[in-house]
Protein backbone atom coordinates (compact mmCIF):
# COMPACT_ATOMS: atom_id res chain seq x y z
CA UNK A 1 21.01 28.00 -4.96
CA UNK A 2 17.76 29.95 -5.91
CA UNK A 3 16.28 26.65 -6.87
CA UNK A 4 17.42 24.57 -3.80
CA UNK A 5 15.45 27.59 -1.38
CA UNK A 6 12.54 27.47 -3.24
CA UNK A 7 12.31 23.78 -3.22
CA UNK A 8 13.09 23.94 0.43
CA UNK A 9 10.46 26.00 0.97
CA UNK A 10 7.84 25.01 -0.50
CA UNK A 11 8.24 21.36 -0.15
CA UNK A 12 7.45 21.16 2.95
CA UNK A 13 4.26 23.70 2.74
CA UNK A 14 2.75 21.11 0.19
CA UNK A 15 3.15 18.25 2.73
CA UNK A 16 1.67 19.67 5.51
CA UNK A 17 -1.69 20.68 3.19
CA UNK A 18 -1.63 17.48 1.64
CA UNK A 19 -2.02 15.81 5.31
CA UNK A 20 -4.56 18.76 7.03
CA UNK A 21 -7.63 16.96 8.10
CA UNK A 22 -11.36 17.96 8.37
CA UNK A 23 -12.02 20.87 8.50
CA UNK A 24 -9.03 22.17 7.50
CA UNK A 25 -8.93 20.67 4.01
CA UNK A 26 -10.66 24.02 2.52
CA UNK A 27 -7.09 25.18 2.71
CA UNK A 28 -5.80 22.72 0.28
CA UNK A 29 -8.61 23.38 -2.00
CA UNK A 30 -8.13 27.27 -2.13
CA UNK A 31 -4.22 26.87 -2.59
CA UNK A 32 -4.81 24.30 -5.20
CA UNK A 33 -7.30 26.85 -6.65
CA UNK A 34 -4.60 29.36 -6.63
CA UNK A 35 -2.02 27.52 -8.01
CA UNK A 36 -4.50 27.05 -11.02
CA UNK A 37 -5.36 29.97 -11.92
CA UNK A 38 -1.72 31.54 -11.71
CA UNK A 39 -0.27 28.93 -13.86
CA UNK A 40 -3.77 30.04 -16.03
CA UNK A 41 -2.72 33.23 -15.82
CA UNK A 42 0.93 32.47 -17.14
CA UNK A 43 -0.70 30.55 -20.20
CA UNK A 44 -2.97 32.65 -21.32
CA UNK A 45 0.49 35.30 -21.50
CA UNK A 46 1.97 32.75 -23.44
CA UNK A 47 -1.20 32.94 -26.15
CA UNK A 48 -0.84 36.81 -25.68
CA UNK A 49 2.80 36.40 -27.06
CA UNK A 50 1.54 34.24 -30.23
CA UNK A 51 -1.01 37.19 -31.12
CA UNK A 52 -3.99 35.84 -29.27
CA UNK A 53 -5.95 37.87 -26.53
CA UNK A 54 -7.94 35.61 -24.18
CA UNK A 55 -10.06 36.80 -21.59
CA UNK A 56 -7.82 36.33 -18.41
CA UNK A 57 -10.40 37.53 -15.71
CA UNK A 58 -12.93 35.59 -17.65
CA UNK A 59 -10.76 32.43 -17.49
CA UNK A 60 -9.68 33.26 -13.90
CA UNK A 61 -13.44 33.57 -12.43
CA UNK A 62 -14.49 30.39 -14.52
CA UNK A 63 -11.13 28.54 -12.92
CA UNK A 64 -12.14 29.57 -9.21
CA UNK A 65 -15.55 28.32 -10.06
CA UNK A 66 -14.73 25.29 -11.19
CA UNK A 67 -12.78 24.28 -8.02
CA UNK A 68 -15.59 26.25 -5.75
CA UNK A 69 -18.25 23.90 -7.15
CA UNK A 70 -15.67 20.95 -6.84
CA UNK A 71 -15.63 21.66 -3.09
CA UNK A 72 -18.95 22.03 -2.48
CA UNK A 73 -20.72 19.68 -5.49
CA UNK A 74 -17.39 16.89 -6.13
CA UNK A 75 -19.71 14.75 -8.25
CA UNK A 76 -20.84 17.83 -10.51
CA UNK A 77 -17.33 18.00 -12.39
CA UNK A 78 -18.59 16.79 -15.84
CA UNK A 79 -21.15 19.52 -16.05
CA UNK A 80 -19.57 21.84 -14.36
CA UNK A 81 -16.41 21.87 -16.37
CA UNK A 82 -18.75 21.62 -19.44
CA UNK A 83 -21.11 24.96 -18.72
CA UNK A 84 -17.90 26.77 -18.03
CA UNK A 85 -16.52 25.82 -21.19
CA UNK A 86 -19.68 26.98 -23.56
CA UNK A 87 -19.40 29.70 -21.27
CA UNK A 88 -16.03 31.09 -22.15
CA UNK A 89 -17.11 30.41 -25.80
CA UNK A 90 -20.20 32.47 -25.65
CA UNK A 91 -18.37 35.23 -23.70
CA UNK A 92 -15.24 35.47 -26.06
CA UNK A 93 -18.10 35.26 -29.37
CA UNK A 94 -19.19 38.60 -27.73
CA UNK A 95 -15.69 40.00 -26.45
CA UNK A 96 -13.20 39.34 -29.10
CA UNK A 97 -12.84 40.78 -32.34
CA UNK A 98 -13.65 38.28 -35.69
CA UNK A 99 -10.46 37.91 -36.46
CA UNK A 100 -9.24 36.87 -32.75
CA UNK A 101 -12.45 34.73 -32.05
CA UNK A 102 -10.67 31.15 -33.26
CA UNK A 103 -7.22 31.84 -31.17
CA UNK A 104 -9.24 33.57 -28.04
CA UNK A 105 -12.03 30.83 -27.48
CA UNK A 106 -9.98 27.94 -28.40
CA UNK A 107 -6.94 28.89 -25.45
CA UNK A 108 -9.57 30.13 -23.21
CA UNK A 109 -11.10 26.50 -23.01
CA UNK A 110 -8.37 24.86 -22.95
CA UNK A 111 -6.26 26.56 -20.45
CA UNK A 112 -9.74 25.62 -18.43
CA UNK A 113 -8.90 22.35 -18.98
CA UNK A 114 -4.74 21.96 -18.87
CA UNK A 115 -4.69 24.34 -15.65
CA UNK A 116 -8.18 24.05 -13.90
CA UNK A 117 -9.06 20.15 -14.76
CA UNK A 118 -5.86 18.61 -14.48
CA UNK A 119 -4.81 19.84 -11.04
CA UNK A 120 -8.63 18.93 -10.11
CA UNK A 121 -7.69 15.61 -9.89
CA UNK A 122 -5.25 15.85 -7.26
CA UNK A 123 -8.56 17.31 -4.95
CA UNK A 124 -10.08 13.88 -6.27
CA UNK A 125 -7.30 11.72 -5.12
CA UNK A 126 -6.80 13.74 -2.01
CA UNK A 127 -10.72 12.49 -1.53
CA UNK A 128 -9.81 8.97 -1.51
CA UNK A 129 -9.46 6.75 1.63
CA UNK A 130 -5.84 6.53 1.11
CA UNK A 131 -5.78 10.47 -0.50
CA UNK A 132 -2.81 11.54 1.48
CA UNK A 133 -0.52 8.51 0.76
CA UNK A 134 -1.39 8.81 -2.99
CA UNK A 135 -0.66 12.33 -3.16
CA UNK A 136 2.90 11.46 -1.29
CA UNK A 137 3.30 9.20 -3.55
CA UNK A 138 2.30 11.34 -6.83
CA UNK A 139 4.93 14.47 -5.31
CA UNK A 140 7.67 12.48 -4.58
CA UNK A 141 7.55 10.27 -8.05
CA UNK A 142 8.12 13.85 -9.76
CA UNK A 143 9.92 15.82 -7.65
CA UNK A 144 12.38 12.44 -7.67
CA UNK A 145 12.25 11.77 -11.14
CA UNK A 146 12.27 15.58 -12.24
CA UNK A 147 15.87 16.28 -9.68
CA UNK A 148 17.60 13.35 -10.64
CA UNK A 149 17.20 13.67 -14.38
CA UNK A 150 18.56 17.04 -13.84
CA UNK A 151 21.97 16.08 -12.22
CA UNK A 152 22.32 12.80 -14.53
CA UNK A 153 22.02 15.05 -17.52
CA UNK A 154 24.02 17.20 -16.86
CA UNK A 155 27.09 14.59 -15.83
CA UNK A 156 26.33 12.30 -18.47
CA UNK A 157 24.16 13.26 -21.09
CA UNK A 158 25.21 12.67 -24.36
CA UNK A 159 21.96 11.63 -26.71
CA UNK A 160 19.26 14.45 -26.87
CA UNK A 161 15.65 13.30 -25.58
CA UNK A 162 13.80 16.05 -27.87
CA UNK A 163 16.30 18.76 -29.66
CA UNK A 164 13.33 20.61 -31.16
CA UNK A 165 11.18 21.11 -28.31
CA UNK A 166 14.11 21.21 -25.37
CA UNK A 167 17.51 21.05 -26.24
CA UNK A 168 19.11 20.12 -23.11
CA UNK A 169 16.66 16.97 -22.06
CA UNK A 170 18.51 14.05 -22.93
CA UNK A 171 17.82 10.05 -23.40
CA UNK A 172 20.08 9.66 -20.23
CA UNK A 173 18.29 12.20 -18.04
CA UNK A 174 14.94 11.03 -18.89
CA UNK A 175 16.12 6.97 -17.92
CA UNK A 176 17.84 8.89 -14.97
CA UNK A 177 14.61 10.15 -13.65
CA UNK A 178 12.59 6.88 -14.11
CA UNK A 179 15.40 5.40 -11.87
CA UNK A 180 15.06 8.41 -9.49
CA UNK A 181 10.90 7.94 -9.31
CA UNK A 182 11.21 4.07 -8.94
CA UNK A 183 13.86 4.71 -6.43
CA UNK A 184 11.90 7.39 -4.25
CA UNK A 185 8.95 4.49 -4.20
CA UNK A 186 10.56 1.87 -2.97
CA UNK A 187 11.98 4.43 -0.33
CA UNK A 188 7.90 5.33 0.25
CA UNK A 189 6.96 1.69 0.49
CA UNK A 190 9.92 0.64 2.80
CA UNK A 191 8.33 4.19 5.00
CA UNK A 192 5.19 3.00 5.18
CA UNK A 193 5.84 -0.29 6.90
CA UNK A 194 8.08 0.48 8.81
CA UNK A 195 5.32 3.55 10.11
CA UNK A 196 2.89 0.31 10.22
CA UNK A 197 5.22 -1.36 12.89
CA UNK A 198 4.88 1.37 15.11
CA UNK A 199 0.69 1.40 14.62
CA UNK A 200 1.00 4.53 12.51
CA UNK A 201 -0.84 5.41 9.41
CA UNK A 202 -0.03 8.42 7.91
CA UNK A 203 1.37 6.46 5.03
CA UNK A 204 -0.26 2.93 3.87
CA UNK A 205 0.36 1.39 0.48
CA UNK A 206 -0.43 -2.17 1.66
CA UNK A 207 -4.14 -1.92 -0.03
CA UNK A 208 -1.90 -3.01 -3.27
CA UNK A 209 1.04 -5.13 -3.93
CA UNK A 210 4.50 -3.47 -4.27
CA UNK A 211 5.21 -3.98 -7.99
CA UNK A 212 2.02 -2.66 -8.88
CA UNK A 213 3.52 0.84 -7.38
CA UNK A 214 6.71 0.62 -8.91
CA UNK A 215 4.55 0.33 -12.43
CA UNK A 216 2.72 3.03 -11.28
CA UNK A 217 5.74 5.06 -10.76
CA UNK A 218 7.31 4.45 -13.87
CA UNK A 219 3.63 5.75 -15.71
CA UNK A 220 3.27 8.71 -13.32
CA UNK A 221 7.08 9.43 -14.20
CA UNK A 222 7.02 8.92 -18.21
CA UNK A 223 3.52 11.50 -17.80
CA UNK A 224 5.47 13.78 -16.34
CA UNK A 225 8.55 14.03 -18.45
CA UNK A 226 5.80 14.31 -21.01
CA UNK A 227 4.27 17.30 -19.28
CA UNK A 228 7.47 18.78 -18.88
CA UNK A 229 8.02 18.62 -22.52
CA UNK A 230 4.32 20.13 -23.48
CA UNK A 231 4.78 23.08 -21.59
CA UNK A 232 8.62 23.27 -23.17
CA UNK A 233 6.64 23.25 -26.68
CA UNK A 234 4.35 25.89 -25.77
CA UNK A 235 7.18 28.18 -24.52
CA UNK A 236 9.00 27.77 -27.26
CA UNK A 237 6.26 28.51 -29.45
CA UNK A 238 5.47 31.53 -27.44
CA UNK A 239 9.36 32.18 -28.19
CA UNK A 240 9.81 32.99 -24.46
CA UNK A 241 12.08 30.98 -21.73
CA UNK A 242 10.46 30.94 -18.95
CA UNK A 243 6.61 31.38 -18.29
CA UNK A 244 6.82 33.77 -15.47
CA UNK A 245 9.21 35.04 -12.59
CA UNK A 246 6.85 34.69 -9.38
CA UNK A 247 9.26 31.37 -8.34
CA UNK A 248 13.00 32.36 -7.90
CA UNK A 249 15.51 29.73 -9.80
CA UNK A 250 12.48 28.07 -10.96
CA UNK A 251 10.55 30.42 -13.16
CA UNK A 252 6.60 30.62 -13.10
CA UNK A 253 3.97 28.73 -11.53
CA UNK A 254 3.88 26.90 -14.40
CA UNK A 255 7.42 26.24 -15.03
CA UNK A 256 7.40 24.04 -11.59
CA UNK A 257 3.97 22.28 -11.69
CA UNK A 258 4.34 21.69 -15.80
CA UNK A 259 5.36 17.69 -15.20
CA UNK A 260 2.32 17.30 -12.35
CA UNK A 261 -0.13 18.58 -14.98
CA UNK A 262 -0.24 15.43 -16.69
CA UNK A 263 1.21 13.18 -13.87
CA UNK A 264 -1.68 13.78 -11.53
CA UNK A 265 -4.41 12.85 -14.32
CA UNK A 266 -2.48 9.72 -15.12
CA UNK A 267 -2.39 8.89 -11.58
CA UNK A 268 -5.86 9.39 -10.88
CA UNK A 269 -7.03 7.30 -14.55
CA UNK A 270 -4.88 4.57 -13.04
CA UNK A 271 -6.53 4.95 -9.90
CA UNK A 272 -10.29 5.09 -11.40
CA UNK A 273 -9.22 2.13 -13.59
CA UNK A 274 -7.65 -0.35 -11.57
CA UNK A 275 -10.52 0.38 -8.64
CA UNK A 276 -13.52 2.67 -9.83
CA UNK A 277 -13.98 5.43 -7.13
């Protein structure tokens, strides 16, 4: 029940930032921004629990900046992301003991990148002409995916997906969600023109043809079981359950955005592919 609230709650907050317009869409940028560097936050406990000591303010200021110069620069990410990298290496040379240096530097930059870098590219496909229908599309494909292979596991699961990393994922939950993500799609696509009949366009996915978005789906949905599993991996390594308590029935900030940190990059790498930005 804990998890059905907080879905119902905060499902329909991401919609309405997803579809603010000008100049509004600072908001989604700061929550997005927030949203980072909590689930940076959460990681950087999880290194705490395997012995490490990263710099969380350090990480935290160089995630906000990353996203402030996103906002304000977009086509400054490569360096940006880049300087703020050396620069949590220089300030953990300087901060951290010898024999934390390796473990501090190396999960300071790369909670930068798995927390800060990954959700920047929903910002970039929220920039797009059709940003709001692709980030529809990108939320529903794992919210979809991620619910059904919950309730298929647990009625029929039988063959275990990845014992080692997370015991209760199984073969038939993980098909169950792909069904669930191509399902949810054709229910977007089917939205969207019937929305066109009536001269509305707050969803279009017209600009390609259908298949290619059922394809899509079933990428964006294999990323994010993957994602899922990652973040299982480092828990588990961390030898902790859950990375947080901020989100009742649901864990930490990380626990619910785990499959959309490797979802959203796929999605946008499709994206940049298929039609360079």
């Amino acid at each position: 029940m804990k998890r059905l609230l907080t879905a119902a709650v905060l499902i329909p907050v991401v919609l309405v930032l997803v579809f603010l317009k000008p100049p509004l869409q600072g908001i989604l940028v700061a929550m997005t921004a927030l949203v980072a560097a909590l689930a940076g936050w959460e990681y950087l406990g999880l290194a705490r629990a395997r012995g490490a000591n990263p710099p969380r303010i350090a990480v935290v200021v160089a995630t906000t900046i990353l996203f402030v110069d996103h906002f304000f620069w977009p086509d400054h990410l490569k360096v940006t992301l880049g300087a703020l990298c050396l620069a949590l290496l220089i300030y953990c040379t300087f901060s951290s003991s010898t024999e934390r240096m390796l473990a501090d530097a190396t999960n300071s930059v790369f909670c930068l990148v798995y927390t800060g870098f990954t959700l920047i590219t929903v910002l970039e496909l929220h920039a797009e002409a059709n940003g709001p229908s692709l980030l529809v599309f990108l939320f529903c494909v794992v919210w979809a995916g991620d619910s059904v292979a919950l309730y298929v596991g647990r009625a029929w699961g039988r063959h275990k997906l990845a014992p080692s990393i997370s015991p209760n994922k199984t073969w038939e939950g993980s098909f169950g969600s792909i069904v669930g993500s191509l399902g949810v799609t054709g229910c977007l696509l089917g939205l969207a023109e019937l929305l066109a009949r009536w001269n509305s366009v707050a969803l279009s996915y017209a600009d390609e043809a259908w298949y290619y978005w059922l394809g899509l789906a079933v990428a964006v949905n294999i990323a994010g079981q993957v994602g899922d599993l990652a973040e299982s991996a480092l828990k588990r390594s961390a030898g902790v359950k859950d990375s947080g308590d901020l989100l009742p029935g649901h864990g930490g900030i990380l626990d619910r955005i785990d499959a959309l940190l490797l979802a959203a990059p796929v999605l946008w790498y499709a994206q940049l592919i298929h039609h360079p930005f």
